[in-house]
PDB file of N, CA and C in Angstrom:
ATOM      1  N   UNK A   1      15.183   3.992   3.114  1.00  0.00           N
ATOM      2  CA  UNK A   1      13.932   3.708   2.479  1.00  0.00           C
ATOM      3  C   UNK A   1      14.001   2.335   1.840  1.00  0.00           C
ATOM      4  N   UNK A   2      13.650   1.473   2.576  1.00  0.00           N
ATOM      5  CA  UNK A   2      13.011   0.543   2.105  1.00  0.00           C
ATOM      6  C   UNK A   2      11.790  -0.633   2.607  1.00  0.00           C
ATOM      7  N   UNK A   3      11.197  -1.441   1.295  1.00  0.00           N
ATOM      8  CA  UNK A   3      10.547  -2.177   2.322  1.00  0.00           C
ATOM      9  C   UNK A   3      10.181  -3.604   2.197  1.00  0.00           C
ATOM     10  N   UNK A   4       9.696  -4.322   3.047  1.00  0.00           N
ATOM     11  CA  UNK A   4       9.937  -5.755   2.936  1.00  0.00           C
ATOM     12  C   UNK A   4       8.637  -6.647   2.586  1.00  0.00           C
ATOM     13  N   UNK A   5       8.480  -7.490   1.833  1.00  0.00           N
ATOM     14  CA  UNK A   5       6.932  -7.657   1.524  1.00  0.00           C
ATOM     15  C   UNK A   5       7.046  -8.878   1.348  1.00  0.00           C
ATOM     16  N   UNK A   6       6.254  -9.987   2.186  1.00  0.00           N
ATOM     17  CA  UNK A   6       6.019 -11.031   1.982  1.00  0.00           C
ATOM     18  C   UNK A   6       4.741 -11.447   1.860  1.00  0.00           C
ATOM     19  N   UNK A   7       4.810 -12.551   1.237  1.00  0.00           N
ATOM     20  CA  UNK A   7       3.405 -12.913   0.854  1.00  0.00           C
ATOM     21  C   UNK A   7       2.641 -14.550   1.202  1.00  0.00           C
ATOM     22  N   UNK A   8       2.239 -14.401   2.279  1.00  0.00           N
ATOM     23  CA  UNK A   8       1.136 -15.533   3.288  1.00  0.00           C
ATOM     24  C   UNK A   8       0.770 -16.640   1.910  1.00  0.00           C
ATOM     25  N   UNK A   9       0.652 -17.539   2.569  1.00  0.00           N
ATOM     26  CA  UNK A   9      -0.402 -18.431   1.411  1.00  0.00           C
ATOM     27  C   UNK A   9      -1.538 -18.100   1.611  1.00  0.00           C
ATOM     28  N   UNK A  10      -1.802 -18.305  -0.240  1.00  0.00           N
ATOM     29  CA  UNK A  10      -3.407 -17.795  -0.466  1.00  0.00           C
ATOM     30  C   UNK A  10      -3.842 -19.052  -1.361  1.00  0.00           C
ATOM     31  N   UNK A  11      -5.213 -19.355  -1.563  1.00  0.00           N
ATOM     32  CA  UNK A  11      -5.432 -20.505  -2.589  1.00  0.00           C
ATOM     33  C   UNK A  11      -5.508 -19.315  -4.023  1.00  0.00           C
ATOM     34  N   UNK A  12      -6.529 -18.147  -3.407  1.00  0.00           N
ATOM     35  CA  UNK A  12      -7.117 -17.424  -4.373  1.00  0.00           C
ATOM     36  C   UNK A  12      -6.972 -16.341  -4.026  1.00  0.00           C
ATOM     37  N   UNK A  13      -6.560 -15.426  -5.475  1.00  0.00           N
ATOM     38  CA  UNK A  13      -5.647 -14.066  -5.625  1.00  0.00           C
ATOM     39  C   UNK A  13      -4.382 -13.773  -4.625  1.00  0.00           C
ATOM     40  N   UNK A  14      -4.355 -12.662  -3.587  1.00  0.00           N
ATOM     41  CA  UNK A  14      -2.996 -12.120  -3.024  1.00  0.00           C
ATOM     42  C   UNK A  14      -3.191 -11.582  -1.952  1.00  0.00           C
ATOM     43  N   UNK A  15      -2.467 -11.965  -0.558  1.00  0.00           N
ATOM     44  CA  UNK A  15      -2.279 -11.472   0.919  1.00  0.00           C
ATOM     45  C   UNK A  15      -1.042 -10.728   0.568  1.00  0.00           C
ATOM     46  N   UNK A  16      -0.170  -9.474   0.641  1.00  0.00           N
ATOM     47  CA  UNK A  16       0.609  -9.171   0.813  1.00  0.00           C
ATOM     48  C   UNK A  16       0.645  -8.202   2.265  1.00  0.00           C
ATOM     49  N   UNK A  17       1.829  -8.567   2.598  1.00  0.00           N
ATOM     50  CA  UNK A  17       2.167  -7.715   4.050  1.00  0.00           C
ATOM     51  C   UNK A  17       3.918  -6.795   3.746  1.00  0.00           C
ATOM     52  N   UNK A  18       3.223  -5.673   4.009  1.00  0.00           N
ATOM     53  CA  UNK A  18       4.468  -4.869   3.515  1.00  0.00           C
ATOM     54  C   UNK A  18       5.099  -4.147   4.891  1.00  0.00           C
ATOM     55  N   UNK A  19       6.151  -4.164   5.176  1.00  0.00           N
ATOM     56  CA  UNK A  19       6.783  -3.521   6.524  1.00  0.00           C
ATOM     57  C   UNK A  19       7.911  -2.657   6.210  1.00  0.00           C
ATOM     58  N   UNK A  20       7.847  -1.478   6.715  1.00  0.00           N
ATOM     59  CA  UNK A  20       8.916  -0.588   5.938  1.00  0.00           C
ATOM     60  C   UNK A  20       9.527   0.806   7.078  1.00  0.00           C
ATOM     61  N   UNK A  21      10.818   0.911   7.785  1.00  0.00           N
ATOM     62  CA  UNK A  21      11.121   1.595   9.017  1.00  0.00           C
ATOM     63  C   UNK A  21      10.716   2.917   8.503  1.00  0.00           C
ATOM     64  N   UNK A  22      11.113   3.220   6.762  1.00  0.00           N
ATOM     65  CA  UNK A  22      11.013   4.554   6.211  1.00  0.00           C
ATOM     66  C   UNK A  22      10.054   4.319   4.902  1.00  0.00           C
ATOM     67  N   UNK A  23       8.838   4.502   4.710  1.00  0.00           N
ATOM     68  CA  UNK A  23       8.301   4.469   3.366  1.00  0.00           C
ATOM     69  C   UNK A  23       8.533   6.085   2.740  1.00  0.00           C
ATOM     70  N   UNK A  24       8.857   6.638   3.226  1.00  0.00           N
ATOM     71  CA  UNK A  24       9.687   7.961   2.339  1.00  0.00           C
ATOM     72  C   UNK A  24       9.778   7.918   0.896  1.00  0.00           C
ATOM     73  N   UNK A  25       9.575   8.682   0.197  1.00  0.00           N
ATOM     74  CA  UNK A  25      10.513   8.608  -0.747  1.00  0.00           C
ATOM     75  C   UNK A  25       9.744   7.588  -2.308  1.00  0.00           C
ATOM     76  N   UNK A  26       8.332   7.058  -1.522  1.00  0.00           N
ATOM     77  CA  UNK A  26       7.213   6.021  -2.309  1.00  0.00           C
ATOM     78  C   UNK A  26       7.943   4.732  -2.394  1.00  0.00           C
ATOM     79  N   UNK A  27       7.544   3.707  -1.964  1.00  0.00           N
ATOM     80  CA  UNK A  27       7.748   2.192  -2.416  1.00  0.00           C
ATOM     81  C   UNK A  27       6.589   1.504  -2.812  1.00  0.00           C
ATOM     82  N   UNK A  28       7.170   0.620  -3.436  1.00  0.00           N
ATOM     83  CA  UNK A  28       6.115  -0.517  -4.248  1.00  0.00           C
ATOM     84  C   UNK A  28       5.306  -1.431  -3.375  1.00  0.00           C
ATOM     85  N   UNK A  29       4.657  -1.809  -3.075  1.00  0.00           N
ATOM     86  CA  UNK A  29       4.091  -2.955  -2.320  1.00  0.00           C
ATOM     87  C   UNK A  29       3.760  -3.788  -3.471  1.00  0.00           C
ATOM     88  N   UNK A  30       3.118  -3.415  -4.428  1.00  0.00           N
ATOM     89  CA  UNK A  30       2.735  -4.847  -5.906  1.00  0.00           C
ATOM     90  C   UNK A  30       3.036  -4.143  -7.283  1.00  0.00           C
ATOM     91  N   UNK A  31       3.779  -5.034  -7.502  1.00  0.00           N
ATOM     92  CA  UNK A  31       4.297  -4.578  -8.951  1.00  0.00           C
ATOM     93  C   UNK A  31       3.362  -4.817 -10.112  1.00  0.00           C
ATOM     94  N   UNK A  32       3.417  -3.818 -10.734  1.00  0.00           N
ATOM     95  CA  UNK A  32       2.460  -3.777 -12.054  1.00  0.00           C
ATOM     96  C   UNK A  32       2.736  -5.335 -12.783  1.00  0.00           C
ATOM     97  N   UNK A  33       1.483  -5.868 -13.154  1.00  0.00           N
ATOM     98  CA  UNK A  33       1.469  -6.914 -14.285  1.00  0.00           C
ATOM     99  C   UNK A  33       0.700  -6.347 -15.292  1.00  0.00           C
ATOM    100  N   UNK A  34       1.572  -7.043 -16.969  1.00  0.00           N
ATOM    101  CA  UNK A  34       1.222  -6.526 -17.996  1.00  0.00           C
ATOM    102  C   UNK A  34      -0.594  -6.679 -18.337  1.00  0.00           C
ATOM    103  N   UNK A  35      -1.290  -5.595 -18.512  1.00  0.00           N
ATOM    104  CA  UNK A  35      -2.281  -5.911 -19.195  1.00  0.00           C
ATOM    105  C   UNK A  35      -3.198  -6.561 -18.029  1.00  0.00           C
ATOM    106  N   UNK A  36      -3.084  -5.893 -16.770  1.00  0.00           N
ATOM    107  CA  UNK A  36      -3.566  -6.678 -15.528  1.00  0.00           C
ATOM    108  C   UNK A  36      -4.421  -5.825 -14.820  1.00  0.00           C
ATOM    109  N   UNK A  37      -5.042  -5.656 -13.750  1.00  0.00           N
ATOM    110  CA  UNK A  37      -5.386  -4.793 -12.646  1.00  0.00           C
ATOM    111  C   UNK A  37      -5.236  -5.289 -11.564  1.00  0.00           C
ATOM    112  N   UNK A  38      -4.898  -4.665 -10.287  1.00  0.00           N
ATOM    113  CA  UNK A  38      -4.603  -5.019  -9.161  1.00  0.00           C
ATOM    114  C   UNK A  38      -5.883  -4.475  -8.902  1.00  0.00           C
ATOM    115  N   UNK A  39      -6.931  -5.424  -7.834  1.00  0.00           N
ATOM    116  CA  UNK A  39      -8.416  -5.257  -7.658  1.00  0.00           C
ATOM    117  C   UNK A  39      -8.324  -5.540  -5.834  1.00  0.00           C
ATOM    118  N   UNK A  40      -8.288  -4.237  -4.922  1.00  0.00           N
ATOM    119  CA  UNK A  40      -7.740  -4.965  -3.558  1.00  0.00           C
ATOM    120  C   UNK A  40      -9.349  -4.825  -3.019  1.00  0.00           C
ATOM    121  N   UNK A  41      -9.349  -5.977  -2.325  1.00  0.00           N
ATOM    122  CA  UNK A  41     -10.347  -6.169  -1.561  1.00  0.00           C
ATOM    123  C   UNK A  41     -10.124  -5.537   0.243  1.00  0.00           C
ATOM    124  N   UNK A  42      -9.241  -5.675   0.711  1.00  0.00           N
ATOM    125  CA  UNK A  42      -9.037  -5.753   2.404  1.00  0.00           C
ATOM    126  C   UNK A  42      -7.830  -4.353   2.441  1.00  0.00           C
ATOM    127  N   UNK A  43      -7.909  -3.688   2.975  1.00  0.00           N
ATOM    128  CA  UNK A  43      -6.066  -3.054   3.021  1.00  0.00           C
ATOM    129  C   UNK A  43      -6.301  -2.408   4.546  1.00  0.00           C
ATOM    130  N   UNK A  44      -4.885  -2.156   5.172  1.00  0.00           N
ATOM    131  CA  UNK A  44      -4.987  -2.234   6.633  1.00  0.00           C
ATOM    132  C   UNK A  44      -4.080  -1.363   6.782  1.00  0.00           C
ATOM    133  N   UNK A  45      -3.837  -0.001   7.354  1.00  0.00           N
ATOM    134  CA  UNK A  45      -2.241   0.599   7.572  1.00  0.00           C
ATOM    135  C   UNK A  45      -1.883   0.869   9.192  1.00  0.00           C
ATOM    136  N   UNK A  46      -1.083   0.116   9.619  1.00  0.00           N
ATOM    137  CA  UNK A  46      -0.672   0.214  10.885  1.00  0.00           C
ATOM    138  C   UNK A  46       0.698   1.132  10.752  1.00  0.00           C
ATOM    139  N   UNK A  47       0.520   2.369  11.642  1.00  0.00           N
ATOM    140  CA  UNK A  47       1.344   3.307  11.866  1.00  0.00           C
ATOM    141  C   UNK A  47       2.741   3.413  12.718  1.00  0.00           C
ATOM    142  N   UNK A  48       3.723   3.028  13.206  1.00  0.00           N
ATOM    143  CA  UNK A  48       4.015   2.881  14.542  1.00  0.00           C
ATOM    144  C   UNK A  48       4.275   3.843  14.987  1.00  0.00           C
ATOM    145  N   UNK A  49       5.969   4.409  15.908  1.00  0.00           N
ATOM    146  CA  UNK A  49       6.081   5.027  16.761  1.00  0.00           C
ATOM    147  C   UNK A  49       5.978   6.260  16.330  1.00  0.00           C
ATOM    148  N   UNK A  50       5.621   6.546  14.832  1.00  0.00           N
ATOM    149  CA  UNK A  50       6.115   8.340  15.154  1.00  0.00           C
ATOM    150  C   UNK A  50       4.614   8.631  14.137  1.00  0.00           C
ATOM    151  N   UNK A  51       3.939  10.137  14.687  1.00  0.00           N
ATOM    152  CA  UNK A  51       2.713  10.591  13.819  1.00  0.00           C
ATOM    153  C   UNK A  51       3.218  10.490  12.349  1.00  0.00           C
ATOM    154  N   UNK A  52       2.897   9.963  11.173  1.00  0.00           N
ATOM    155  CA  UNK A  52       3.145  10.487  10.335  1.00  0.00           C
ATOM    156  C   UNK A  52       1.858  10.439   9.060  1.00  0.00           C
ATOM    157  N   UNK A  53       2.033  11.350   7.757  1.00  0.00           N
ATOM    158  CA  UNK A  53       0.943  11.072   6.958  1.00  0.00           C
ATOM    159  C   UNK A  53       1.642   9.783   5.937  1.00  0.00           C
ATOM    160  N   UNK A  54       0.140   9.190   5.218  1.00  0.00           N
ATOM    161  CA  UNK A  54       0.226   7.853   4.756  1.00  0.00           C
ATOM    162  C   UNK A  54      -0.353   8.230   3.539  1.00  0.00           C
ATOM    163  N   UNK A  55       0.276   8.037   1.852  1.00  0.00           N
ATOM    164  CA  UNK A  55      -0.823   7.649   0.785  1.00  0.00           C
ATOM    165  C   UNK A  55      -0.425   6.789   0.125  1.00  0.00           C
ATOM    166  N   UNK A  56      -1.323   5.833  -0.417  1.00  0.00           N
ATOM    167  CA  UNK A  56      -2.086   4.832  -1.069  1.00  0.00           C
ATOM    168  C   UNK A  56      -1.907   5.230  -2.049  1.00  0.00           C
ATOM    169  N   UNK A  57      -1.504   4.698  -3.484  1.00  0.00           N
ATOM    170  CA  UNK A  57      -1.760   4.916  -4.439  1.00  0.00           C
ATOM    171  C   UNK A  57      -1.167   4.058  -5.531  1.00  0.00           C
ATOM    172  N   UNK A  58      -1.166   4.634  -7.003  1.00  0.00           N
ATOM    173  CA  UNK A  58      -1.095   4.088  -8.218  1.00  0.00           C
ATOM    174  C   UNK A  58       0.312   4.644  -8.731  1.00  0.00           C
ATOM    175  N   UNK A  59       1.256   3.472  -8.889  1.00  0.00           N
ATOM    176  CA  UNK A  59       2.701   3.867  -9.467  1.00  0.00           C
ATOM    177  C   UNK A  59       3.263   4.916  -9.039  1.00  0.00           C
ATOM    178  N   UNK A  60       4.537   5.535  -9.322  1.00  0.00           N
ATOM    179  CA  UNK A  60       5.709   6.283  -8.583  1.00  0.00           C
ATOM    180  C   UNK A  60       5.697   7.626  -9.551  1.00  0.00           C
ATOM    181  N   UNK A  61       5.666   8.653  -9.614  1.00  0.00           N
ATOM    182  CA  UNK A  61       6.428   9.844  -9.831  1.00  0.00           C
ATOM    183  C   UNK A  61       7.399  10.353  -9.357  1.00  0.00           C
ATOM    184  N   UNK A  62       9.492   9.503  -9.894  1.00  0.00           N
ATOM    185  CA  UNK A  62       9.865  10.246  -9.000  1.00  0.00           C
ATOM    186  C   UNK A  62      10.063   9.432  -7.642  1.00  0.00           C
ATOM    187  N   UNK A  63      10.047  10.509  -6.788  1.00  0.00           N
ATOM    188  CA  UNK A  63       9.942   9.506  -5.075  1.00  0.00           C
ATOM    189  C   UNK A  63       8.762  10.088  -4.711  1.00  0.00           C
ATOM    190  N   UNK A  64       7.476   9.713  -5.430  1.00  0.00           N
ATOM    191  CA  UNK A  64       5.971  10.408  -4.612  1.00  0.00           C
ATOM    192  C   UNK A  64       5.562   9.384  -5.810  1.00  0.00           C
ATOM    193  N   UNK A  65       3.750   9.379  -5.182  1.00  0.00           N
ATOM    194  CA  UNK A  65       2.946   8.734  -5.146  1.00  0.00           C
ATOM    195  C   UNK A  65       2.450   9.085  -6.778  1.00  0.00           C
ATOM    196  N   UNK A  66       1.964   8.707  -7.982  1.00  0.00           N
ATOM    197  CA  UNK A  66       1.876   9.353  -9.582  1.00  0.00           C
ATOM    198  C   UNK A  66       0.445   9.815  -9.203  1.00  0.00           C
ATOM    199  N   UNK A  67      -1.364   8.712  -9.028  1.00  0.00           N
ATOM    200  CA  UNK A  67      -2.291   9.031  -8.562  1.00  0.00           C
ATOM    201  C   UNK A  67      -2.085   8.364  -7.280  1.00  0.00           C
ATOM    202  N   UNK A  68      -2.881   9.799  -6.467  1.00  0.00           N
ATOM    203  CA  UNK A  68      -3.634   8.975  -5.154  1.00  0.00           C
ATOM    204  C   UNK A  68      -4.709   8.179  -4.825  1.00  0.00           C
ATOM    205  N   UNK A  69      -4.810   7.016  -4.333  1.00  0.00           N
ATOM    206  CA  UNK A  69      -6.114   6.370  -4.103  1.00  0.00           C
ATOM    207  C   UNK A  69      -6.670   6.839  -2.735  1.00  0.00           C
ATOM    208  N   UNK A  70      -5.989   6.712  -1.587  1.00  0.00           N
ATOM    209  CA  UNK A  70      -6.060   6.817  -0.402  1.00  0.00           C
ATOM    210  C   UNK A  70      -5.052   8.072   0.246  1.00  0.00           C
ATOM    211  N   UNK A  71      -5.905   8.989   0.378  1.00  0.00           N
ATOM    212  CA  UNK A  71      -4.866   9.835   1.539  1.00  0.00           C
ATOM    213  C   UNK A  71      -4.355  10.911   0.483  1.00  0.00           C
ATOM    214  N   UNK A  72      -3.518  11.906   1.870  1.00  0.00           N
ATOM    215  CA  UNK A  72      -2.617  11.470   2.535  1.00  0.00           C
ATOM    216  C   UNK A  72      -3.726  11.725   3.878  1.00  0.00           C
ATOM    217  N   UNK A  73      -3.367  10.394   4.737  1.00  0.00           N
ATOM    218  CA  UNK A  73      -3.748  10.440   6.089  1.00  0.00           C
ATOM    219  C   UNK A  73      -2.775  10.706   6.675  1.00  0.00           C
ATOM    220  N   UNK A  74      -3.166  11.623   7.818  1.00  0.00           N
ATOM    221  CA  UNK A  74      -2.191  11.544   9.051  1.00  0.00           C
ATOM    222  C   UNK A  74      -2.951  10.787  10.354  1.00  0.00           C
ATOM    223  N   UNK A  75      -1.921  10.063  10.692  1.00  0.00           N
ATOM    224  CA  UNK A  75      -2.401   9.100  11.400  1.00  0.00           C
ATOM    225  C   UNK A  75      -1.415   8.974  12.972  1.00  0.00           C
ATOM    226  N   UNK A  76      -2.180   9.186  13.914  1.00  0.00           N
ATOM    227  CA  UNK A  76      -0.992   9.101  15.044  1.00  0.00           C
ATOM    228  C   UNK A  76       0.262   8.031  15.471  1.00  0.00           C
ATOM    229  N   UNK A  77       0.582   8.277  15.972  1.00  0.00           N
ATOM    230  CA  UNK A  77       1.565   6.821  16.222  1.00  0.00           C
ATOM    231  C   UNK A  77       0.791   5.532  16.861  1.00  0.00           C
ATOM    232  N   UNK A  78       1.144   4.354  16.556  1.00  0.00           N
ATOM    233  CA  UNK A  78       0.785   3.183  17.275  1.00  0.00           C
ATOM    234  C   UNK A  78      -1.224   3.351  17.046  1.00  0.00           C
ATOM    235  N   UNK A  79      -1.499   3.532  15.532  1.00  0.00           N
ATOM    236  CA  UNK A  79      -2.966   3.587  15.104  1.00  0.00           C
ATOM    237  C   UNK A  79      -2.813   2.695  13.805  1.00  0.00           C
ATOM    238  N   UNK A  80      -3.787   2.121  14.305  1.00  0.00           N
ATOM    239  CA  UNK A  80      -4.384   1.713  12.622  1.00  0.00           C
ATOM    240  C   UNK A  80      -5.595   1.587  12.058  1.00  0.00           C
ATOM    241  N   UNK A  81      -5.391   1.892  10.687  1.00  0.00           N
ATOM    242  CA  UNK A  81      -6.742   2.083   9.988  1.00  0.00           C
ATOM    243  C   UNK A  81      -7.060   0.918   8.959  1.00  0.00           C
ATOM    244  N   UNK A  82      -8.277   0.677   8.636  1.00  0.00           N
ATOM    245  CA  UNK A  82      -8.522  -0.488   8.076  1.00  0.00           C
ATOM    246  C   UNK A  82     -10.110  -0.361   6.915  1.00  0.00           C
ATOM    247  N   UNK A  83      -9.845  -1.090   5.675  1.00  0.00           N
ATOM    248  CA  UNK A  83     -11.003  -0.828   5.036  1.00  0.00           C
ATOM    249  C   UNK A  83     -10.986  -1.686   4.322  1.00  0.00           C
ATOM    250  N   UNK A  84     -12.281  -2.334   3.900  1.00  0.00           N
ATOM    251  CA  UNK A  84     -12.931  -3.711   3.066  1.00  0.00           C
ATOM    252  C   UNK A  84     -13.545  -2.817   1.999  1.00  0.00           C
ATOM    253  N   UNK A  85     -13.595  -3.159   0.515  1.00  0.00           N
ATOM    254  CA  UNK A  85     -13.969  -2.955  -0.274  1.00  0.00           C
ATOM    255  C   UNK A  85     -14.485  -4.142  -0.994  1.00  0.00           C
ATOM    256  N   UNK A  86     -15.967  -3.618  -1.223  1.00  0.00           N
ATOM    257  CA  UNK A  86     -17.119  -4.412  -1.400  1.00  0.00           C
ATOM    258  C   UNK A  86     -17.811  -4.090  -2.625  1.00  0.00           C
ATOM    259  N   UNK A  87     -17.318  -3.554  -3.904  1.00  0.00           N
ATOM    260  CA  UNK A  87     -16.977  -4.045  -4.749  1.00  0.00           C
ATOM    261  C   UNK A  87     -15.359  -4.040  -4.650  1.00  0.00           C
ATOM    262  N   UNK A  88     -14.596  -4.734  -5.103  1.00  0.00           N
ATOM    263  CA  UNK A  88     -12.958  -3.993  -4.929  1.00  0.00           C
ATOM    264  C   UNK A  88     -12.268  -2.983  -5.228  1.00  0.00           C
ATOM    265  N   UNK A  89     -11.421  -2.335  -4.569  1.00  0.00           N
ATOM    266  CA  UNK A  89     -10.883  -0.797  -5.356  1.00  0.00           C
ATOM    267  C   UNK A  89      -9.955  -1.539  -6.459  1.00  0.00           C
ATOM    268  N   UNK A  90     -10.295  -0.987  -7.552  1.00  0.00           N
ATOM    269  CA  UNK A  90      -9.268  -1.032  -9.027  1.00  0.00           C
ATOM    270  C   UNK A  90      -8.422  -0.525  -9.247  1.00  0.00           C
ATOM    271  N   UNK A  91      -7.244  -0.553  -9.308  1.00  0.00           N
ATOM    272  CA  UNK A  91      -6.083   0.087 -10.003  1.00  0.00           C
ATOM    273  C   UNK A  91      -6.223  -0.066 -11.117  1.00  0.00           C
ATOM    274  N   UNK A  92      -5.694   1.267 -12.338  1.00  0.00           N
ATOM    275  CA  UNK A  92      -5.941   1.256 -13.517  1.00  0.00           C
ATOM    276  C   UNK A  92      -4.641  -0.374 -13.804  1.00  0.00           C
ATOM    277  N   UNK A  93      -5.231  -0.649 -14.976  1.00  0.00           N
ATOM    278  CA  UNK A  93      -4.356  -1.521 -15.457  1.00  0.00           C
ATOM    279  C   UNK A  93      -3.282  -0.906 -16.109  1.00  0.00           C
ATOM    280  N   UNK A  94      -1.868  -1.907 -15.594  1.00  0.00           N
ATOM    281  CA  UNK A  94      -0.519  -1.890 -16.087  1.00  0.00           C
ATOM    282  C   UNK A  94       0.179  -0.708 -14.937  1.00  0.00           C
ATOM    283  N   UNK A  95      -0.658  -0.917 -13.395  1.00  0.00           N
ATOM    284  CA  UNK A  95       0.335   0.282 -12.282  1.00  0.00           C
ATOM    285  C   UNK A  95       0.537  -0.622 -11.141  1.00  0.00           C
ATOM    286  N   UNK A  96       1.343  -0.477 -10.696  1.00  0.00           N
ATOM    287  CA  UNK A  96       1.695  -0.783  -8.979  1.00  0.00           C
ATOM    288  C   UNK A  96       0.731   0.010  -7.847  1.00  0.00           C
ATOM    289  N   UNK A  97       1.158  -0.889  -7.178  1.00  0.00           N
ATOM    290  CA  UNK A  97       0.476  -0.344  -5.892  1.00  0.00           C
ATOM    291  C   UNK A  97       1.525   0.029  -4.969  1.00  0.00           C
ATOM    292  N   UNK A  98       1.368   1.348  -4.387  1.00  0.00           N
ATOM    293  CA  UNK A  98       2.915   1.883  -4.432  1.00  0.00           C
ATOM    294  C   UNK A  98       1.968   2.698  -2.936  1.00  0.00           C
ATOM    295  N   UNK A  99       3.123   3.113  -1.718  1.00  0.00           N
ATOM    296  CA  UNK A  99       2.888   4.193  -0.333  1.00  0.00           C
ATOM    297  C   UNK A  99       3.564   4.572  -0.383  1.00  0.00           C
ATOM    298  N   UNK A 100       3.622   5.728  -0.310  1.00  0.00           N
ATOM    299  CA  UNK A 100       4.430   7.138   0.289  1.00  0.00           C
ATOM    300  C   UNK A 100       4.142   7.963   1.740  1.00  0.00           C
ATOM    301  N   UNK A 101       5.220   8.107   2.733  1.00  0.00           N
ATOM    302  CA  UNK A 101       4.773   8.059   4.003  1.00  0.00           C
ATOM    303  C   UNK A 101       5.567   9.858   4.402  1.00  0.00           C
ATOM    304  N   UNK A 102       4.694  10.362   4.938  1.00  0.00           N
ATOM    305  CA  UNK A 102       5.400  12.045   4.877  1.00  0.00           C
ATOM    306  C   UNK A 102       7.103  11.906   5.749  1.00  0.00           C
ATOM    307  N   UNK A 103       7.582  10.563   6.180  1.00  0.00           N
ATOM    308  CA  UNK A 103       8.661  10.796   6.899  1.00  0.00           C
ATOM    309  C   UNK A 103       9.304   8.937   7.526  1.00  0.00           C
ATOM    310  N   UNK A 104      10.217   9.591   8.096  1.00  0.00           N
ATOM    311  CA  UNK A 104      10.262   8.142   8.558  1.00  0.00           C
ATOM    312  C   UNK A 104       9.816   7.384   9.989  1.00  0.00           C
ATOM    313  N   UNK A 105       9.581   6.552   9.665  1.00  0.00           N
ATOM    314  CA  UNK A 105       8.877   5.569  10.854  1.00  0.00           C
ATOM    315  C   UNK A 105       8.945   4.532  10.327  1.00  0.00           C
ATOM    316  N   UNK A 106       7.829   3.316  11.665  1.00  0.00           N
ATOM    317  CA  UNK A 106       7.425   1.710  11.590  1.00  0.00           C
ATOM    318  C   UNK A 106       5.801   2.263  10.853  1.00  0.00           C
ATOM    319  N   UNK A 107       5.661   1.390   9.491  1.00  0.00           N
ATOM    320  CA  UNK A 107       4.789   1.363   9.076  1.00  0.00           C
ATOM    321  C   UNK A 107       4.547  -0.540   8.081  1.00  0.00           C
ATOM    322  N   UNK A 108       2.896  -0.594   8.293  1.00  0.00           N
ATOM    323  CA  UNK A 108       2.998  -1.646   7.972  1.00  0.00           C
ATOM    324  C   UNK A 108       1.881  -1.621   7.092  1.00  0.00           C
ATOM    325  N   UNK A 109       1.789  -2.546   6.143  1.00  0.00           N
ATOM    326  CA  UNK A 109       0.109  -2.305   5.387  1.00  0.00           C
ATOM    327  C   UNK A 109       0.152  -4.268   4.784  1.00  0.00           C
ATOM    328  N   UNK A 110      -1.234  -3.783   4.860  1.00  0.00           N
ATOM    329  CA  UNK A 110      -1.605  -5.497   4.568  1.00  0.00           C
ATOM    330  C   UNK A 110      -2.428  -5.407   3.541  1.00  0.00           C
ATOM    331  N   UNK A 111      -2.673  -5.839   2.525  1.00  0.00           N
ATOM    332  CA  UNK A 111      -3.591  -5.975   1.412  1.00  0.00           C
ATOM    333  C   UNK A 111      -3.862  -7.263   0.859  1.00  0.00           C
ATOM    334  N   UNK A 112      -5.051  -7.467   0.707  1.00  0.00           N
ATOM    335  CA  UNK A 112      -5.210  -9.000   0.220  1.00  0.00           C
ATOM    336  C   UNK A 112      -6.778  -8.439  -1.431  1.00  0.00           C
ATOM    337  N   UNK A 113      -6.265  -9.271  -2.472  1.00  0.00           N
ATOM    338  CA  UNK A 113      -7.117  -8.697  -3.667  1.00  0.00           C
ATOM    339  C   UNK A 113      -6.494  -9.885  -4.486  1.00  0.00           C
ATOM    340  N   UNK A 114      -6.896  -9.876  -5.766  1.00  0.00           N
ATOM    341  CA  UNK A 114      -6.936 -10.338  -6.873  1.00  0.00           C
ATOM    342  C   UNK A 114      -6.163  -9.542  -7.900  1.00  0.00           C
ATOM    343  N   UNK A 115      -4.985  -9.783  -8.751  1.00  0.00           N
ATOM    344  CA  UNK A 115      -4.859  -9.490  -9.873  1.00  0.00           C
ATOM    345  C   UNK A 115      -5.059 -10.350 -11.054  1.00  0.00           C
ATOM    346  N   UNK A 116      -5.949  -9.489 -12.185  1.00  0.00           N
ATOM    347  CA  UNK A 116      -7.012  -9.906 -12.844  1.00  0.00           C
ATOM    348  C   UNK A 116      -7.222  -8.875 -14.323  1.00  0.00           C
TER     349      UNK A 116
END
């Protein structure tokens, strides 16, 4: 379980691309800033070779997800799902943005937002 997250140039707010063989177990994709909100505009989850379920959410309980935003989807192998938020989805302030994946696989998620 782990996962790798780099981050594209942006002028304004945050592209992150997170790639992870096993998201098992919940990982971080954006770390909480003090007194902040993570506000995502775009998020994208590409599944790869094996069916598995996917959730989205707010900080860690543990090795699971604390709240869910998204999911849990199950999503087949080699699918992806994608959603624009038009006002932006909010994370409460002072949480990460954290996935938990029912198993292991190629999973990838892209998020681009503002913390604010």
């Amino acid at each position: 379980m782990a996962i790798a997250v780099t981050s594209p140039a942006s002028r304004v707010g945050f592209i992150k691309n997170a790639t992870s063989a096993d998201a098992s177990g919940c990982e971080e994709i954006i770390a909480a800033t003090s007194g902040k909100q993570i506000k995502i505009r775009h998020l994208t989850i590409n599944n790869g070779a094996n069916a598995l379920s996917h959730t989205i959410g707010e900080d860690k309980n543990g090795a699971a997800v604390k709240t869910a935003l998204i999911g849990p989807i199950a999503m087949a192998a080699d699918t992806s799902l994608q959603w624009n938020f038009n006002p932006p989805m909010e994370l409460t302030a002072n949480t990460a943005l954290v996935i938990d994946s029912s198993g292991a696989g190629a999973v990838c998620v892209f998020v681009q937002g503002e913390i604010e």
